[in-house]
C-alpha atoms as a PDB file:
ATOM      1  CA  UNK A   1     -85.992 109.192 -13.659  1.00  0.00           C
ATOM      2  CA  UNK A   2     -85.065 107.725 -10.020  1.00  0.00           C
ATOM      3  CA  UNK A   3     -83.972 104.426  -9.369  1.00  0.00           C
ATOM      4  CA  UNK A   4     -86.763 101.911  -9.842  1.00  0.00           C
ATOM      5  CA  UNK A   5     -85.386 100.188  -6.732  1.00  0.00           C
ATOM      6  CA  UNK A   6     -85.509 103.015  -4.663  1.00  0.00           C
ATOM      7  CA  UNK A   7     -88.384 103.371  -2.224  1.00  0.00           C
ATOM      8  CA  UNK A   8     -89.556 107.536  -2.369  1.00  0.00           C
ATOM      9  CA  UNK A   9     -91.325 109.073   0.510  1.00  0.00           C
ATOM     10  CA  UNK A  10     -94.001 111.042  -0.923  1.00  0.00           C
ATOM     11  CA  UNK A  11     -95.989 113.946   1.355  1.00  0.00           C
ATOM     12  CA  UNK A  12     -98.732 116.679   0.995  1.00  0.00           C
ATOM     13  CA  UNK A  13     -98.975 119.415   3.277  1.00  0.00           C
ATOM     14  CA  UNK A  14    -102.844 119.750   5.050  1.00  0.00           C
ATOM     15  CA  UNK A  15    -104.244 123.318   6.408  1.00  0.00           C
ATOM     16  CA  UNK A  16    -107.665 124.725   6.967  1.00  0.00           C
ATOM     17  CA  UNK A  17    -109.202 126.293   4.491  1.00  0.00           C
ATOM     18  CA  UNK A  18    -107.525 124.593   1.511  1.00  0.00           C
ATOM     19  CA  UNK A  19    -108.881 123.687  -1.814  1.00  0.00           C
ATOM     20  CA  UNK A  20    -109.360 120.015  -1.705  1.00  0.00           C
ATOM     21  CA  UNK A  21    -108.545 119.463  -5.102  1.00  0.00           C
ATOM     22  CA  UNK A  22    -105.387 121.297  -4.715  1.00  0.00           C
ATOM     23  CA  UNK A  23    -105.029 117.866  -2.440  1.00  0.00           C
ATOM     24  CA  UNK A  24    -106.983 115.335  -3.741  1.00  0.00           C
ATOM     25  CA  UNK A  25    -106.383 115.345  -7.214  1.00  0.00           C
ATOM     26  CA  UNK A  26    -102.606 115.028  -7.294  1.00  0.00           C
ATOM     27  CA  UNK A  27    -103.741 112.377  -4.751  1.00  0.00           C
ATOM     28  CA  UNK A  28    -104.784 110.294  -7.126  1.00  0.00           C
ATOM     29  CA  UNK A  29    -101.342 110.175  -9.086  1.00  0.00           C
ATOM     30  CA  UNK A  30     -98.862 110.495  -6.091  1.00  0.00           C
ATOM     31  CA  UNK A  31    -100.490 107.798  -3.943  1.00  0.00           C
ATOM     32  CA  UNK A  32     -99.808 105.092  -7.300  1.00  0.00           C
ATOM     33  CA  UNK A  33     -96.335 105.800  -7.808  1.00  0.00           C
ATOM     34  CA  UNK A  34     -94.854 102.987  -7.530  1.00  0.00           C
ATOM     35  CA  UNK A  35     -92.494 101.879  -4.790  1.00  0.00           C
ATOM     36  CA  UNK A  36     -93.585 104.754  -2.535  1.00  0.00           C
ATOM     37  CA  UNK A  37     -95.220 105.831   0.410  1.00  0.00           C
ATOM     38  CA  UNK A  38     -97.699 108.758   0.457  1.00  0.00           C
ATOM     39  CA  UNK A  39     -98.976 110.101   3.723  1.00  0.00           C
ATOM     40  CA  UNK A  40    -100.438 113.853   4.063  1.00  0.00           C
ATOM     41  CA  UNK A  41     -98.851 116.151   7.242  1.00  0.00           C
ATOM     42  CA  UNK A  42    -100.347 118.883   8.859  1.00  0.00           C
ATOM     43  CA  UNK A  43     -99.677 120.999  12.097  1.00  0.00           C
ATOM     44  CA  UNK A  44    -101.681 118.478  14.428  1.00  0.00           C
ATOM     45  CA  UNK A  45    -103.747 115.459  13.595  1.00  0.00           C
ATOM     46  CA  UNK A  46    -107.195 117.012  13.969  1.00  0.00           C
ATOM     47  CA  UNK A  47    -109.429 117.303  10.879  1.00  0.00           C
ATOM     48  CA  UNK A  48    -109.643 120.259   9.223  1.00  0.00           C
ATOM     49  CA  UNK A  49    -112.126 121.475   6.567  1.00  0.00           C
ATOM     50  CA  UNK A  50    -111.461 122.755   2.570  1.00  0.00           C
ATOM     51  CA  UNK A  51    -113.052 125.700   1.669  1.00  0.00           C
ATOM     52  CA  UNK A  52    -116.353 124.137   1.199  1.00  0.00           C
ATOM     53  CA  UNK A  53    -116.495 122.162   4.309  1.00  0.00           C
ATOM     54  CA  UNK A  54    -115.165 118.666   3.362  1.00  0.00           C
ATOM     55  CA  UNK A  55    -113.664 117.348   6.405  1.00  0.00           C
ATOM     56  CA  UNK A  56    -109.947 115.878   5.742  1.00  0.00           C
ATOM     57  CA  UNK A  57    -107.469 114.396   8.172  1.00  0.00           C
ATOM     58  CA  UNK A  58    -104.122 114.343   8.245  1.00  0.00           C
ATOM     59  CA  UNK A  59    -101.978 111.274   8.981  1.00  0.00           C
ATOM     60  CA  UNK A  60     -99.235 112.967  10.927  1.00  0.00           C
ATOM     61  CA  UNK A  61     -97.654 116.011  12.141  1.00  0.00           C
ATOM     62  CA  UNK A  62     -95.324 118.306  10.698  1.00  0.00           C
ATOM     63  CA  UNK A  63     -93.067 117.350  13.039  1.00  0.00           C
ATOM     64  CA  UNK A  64     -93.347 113.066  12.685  1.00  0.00           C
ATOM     65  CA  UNK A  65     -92.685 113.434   9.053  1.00  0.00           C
ATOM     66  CA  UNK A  66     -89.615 111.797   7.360  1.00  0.00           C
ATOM     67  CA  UNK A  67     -87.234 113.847   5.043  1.00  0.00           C
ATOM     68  CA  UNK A  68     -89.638 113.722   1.822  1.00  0.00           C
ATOM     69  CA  UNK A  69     -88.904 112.551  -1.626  1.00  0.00           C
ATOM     70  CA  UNK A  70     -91.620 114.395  -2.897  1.00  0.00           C
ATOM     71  CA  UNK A  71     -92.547 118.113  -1.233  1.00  0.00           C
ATOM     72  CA  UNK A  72     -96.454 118.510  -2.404  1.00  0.00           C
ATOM     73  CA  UNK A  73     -97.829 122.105  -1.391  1.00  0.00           C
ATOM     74  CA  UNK A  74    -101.857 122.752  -2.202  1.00  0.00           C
ATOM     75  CA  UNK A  75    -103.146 126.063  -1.911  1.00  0.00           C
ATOM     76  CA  UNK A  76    -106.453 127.911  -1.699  1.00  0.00           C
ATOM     77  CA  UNK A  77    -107.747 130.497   0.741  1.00  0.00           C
ATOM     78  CA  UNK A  78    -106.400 129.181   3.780  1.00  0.00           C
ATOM     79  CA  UNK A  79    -103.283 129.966   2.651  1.00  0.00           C
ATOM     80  CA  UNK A  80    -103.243 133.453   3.397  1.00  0.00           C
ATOM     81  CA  UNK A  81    -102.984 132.455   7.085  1.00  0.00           C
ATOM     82  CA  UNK A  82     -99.982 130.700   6.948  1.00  0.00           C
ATOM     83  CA  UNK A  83     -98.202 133.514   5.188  1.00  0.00           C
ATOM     84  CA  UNK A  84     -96.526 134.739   8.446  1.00  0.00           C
ATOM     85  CA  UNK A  85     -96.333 130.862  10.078  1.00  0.00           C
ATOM     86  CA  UNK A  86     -92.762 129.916  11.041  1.00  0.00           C
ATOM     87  CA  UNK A  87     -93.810 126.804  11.979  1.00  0.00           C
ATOM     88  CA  UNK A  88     -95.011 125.832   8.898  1.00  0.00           C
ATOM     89  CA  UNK A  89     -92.720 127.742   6.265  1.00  0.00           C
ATOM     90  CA  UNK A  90     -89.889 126.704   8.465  1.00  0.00           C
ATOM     91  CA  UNK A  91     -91.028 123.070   7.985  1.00  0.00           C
ATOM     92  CA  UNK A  92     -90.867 123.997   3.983  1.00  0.00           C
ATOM     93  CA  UNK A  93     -87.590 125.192   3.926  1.00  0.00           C
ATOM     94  CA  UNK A  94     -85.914 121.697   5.525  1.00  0.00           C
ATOM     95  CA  UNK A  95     -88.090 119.654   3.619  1.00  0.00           C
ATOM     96  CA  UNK A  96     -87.476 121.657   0.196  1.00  0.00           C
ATOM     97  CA  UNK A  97     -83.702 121.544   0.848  1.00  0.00           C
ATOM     98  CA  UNK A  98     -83.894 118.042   1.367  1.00  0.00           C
ATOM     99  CA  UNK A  99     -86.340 116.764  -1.293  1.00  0.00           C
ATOM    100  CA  UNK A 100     -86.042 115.220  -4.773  1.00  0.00           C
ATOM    101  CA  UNK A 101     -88.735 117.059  -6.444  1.00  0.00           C
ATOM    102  CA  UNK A 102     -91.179 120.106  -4.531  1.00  0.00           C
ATOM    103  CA  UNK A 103     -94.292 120.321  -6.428  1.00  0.00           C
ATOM    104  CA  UNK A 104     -96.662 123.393  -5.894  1.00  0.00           C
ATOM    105  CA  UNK A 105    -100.705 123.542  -6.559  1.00  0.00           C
ATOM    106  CA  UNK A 106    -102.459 127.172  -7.056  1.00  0.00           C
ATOM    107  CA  UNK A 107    -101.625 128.981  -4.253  1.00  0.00           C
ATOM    108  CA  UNK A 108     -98.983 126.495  -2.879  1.00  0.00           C
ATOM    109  CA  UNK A 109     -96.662 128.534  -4.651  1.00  0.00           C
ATOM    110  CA  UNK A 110     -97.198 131.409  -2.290  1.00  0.00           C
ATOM    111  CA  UNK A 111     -96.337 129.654   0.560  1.00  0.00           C
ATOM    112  CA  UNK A 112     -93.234 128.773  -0.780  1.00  0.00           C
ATOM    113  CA  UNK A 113     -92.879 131.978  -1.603  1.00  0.00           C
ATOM    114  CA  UNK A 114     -93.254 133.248   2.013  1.00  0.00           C
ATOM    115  CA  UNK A 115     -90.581 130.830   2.723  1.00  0.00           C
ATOM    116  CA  UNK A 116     -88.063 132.307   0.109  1.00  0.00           C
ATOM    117  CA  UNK A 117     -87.981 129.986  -2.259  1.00  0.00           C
ATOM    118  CA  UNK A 118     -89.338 131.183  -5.250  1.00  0.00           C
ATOM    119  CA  UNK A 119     -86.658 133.623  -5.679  1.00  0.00           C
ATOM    120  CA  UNK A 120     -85.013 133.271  -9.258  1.00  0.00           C
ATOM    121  CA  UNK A 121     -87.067 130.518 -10.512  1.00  0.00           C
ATOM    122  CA  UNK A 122     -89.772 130.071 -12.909  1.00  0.00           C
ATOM    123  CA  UNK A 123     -93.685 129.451 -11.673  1.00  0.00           C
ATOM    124  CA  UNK A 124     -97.138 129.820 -11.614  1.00  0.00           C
ATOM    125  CA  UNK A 125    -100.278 129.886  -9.616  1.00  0.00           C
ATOM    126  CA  UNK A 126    -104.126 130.193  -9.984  1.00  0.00           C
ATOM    127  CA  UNK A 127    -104.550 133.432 -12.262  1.00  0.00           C
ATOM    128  CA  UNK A 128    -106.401 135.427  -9.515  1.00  0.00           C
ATOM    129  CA  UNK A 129    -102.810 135.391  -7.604  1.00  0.00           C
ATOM    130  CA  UNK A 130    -100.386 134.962 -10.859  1.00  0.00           C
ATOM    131  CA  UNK A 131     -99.483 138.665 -10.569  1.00  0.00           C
ATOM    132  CA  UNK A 132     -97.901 138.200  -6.921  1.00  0.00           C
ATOM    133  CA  UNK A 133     -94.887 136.067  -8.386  1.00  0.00           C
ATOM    134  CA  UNK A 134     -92.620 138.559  -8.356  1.00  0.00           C
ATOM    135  CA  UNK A 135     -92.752 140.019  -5.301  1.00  0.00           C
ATOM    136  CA  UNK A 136     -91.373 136.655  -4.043  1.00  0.00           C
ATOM    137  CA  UNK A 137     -88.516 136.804  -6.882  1.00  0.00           C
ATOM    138  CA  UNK A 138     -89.959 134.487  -9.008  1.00  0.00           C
ATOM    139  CA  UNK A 139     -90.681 134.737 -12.693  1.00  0.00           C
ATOM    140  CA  UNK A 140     -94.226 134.281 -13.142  1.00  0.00           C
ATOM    141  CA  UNK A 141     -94.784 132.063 -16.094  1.00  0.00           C
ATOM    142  CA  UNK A 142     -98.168 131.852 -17.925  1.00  0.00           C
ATOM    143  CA  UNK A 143     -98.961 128.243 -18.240  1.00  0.00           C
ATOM    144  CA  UNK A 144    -100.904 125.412 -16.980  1.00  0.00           C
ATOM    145  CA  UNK A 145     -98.077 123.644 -15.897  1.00  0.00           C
ATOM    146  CA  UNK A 146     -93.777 125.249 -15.299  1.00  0.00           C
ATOM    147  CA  UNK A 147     -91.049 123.101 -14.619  1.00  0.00           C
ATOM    148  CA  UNK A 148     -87.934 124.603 -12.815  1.00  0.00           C
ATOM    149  CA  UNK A 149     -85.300 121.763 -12.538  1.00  0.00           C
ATOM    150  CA  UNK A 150     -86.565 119.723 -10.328  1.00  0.00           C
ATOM    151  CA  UNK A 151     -89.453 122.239  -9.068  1.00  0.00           C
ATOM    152  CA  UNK A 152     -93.008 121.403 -10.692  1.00  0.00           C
ATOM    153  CA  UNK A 153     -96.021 124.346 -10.532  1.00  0.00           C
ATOM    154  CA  UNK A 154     -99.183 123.738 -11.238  1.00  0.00           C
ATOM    155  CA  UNK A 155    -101.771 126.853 -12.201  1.00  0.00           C
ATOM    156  CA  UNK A 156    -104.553 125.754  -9.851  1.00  0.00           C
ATOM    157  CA  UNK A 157    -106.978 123.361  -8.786  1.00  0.00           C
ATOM    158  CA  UNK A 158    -107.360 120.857 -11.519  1.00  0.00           C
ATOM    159  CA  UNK A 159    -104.137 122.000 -12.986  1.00  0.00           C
ATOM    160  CA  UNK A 160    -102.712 119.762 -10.092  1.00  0.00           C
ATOM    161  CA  UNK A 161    -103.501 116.573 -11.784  1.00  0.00           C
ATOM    162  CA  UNK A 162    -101.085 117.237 -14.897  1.00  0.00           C
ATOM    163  CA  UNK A 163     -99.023 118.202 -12.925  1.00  0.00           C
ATOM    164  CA  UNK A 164     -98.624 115.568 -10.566  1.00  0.00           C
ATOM    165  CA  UNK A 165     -98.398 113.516 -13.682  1.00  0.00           C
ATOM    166  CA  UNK A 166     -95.434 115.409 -14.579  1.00  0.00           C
ATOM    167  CA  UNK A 167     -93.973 114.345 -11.578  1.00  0.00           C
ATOM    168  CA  UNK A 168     -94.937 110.691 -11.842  1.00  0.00           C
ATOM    169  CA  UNK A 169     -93.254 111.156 -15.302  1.00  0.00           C
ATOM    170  CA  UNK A 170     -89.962 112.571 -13.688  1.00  0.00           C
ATOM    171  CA  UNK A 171     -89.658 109.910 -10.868  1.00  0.00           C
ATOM    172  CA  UNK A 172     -90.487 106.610 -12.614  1.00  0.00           C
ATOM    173  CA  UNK A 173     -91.023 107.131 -16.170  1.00  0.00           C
ATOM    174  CA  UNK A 174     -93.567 108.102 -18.695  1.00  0.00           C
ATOM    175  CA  UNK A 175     -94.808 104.717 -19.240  1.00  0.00           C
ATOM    176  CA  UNK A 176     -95.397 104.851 -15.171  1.00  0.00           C
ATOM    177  CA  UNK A 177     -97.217 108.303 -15.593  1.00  0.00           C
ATOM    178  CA  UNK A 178     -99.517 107.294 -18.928  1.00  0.00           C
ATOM    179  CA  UNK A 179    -100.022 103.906 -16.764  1.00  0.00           C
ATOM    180  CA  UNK A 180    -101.250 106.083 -14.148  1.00  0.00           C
ATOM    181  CA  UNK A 181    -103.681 108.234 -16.133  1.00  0.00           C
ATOM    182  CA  UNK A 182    -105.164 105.098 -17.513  1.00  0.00           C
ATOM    183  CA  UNK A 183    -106.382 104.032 -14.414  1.00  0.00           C
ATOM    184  CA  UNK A 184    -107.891 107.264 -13.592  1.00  0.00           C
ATOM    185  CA  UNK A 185    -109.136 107.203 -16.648  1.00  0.00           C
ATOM    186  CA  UNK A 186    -107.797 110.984 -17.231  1.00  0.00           C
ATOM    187  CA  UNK A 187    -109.118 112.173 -20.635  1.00  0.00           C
ATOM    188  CA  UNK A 188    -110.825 115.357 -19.830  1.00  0.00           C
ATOM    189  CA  UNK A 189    -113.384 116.728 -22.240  1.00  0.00           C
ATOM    190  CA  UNK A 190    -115.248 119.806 -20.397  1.00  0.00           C
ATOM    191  CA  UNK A 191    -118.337 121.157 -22.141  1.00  0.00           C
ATOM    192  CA  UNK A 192    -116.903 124.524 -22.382  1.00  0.00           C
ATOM    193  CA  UNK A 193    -113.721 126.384 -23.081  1.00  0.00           C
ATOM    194  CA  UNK A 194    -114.010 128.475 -20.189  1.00  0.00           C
ATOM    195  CA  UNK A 195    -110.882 127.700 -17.863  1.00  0.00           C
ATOM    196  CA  UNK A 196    -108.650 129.993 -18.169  1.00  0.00           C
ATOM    197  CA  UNK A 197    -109.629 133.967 -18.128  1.00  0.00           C
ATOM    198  CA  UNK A 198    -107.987 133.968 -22.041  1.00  0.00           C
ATOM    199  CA  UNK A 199    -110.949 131.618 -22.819  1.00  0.00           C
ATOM    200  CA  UNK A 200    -113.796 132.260 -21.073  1.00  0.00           C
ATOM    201  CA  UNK A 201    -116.401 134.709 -21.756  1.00  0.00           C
ATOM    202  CA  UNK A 202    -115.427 138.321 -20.442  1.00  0.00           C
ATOM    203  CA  UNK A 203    -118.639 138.553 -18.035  1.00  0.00           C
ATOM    204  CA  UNK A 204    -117.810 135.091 -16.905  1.00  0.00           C
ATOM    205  CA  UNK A 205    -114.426 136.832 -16.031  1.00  0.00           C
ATOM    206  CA  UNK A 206    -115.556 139.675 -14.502  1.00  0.00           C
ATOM    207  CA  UNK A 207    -117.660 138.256 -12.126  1.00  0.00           C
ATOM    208  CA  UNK A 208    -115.219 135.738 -11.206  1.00  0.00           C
ATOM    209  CA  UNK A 209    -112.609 138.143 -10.341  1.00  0.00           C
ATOM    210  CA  UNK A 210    -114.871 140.556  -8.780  1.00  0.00           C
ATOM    211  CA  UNK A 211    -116.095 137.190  -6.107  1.00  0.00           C
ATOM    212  CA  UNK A 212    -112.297 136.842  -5.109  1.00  0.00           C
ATOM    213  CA  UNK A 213    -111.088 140.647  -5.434  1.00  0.00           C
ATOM    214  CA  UNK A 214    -111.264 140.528  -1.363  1.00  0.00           C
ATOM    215  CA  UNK A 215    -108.435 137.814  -1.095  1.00  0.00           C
ATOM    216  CA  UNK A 216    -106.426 139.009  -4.082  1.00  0.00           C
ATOM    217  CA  UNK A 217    -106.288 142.276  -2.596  1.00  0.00           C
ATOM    218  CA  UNK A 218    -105.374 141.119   0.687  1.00  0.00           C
ATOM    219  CA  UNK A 219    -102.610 138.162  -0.882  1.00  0.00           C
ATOM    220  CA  UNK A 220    -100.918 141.343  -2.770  1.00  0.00           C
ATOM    221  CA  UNK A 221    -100.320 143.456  -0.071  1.00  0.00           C
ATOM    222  CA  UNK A 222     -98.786 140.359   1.609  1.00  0.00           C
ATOM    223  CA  UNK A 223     -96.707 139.755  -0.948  1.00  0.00           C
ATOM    224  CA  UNK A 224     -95.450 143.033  -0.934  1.00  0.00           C
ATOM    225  CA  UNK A 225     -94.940 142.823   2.986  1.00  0.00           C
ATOM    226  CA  UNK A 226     -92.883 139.599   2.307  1.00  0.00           C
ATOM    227  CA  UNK A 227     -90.803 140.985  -0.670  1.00  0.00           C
ATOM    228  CA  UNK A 228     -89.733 144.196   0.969  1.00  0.00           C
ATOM    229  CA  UNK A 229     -88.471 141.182   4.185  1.00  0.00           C
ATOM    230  CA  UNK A 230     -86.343 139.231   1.094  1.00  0.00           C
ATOM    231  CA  UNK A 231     -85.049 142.396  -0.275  1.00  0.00           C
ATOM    232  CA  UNK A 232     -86.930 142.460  -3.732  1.00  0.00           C
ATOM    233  CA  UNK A 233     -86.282 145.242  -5.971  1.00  0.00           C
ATOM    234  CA  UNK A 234     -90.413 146.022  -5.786  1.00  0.00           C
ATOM    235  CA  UNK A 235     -89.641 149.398  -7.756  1.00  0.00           C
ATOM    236  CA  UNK A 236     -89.223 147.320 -10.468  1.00  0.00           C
ATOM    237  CA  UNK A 237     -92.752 145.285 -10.878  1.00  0.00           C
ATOM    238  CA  UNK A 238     -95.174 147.132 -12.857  1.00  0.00           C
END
């Protein structure tokens, strides 16, 4: 737990093509931490759209934000194209060194990957990517949420909102945190058991791997690319 007196600069990183609950959801627990500032960064102020077309703005650039507190990293399609951006994974690395806590969403976790600095630590990411871990260095950890010291990954999408609570949890408290999910009145009670491929039903599975085998193909062979550049032993993922 930080100092209750201590102000924390909070920030999300903003790209085209994101999933905007990656964003949005840990929004909703970041932005009511209290004593802290939350503003989202991305490579220039114009909108951009999530993978379904919502238009979202950033408040700044890369380059006007502050040394962050709080390092939050959304993923979703979009990321792919930033895989190979030094602007952006250079803008990782200096805020990761400096920050409290870095906190990953889905396919975040990639793009810290392709900024080397997954390597030796424990994580996870949305399942249709969860196999590409390693080839950053990273063990790849099978839950919803995987804490690494001071490193927080969530699995994907609504995943994000636990664990952005985790973080809330870390910074001020768990009275903060279960303050927090009060008011977004967070008690989740989905009509099915179909959220994780253990649980759903295998055709469900199929089909859902079978819509994103495109991307999945395309994210492993850049995460081979990038762990052959970091000097991973690749001989030795199965």
């Amino acid at each position: 737990m930080i100092d209750p007196g201590r102000h924390l600069q909070i920030g999300s990183l903003l790209f085209e093509g994101l999933d905007q609950i990656d964003l949005t959801g840990p929004f909703e627990v970041l932005s009511r931490i209290p004593n802290s500032t939350y503003r989202v960064f991305g490579k220039t102020t114009e909108p951009v759209r999530d993978i379904k077309g919502l238009r979202l703005t950033p408040d700044a650039t890369l380059g006007e934000a502050p040394q962050l507190d709080v390092l939050h990293v959304p993923g979703g399609f979009g990321q792919e194209n930033l895989m190979a951006d030094d602007e952006v994974l250079g803008w990782l690395r200096a805020q990761a060194a400096g920050a409290t806590c870095v906190f990953s969403v889905c396919t975040g976790a990639l793009l810290l990957g392709a900024a080397g600095l997954l390597r030796g630590r424990r994580a996870t990411t949305h399942w249709s990517a969860f196999e590409t871990l390693p080839y950053f260095g990273a063990e790849a950890v099978d839950e919803r949420v995987v804490v690494d010291g001071d490193w927080v990954f969530a699995a994907g999408v609504t995943a994000g909102i636990d664990g952005a609570l985790r973080v809330a949890a870390e910074l001020r408290g768990d009275e903060a945190a279960q303050t927090i999910q009060l008011h977004m009145v967070y008690a989740p009670e989905p009509p099915f058991d179909s959220g994780t491929p253990q649980t759903a039903p295998p055709e469900i599975v199929a089909k859902a791997r079978k819509a994103v085998e495109g991307i999945t193909a395309q994210r492993t062979e850049t995460a081979k690319r990038i762990g052959k550049e970091l000097g991973v032993d690749l001989a030795s993922i199965s």
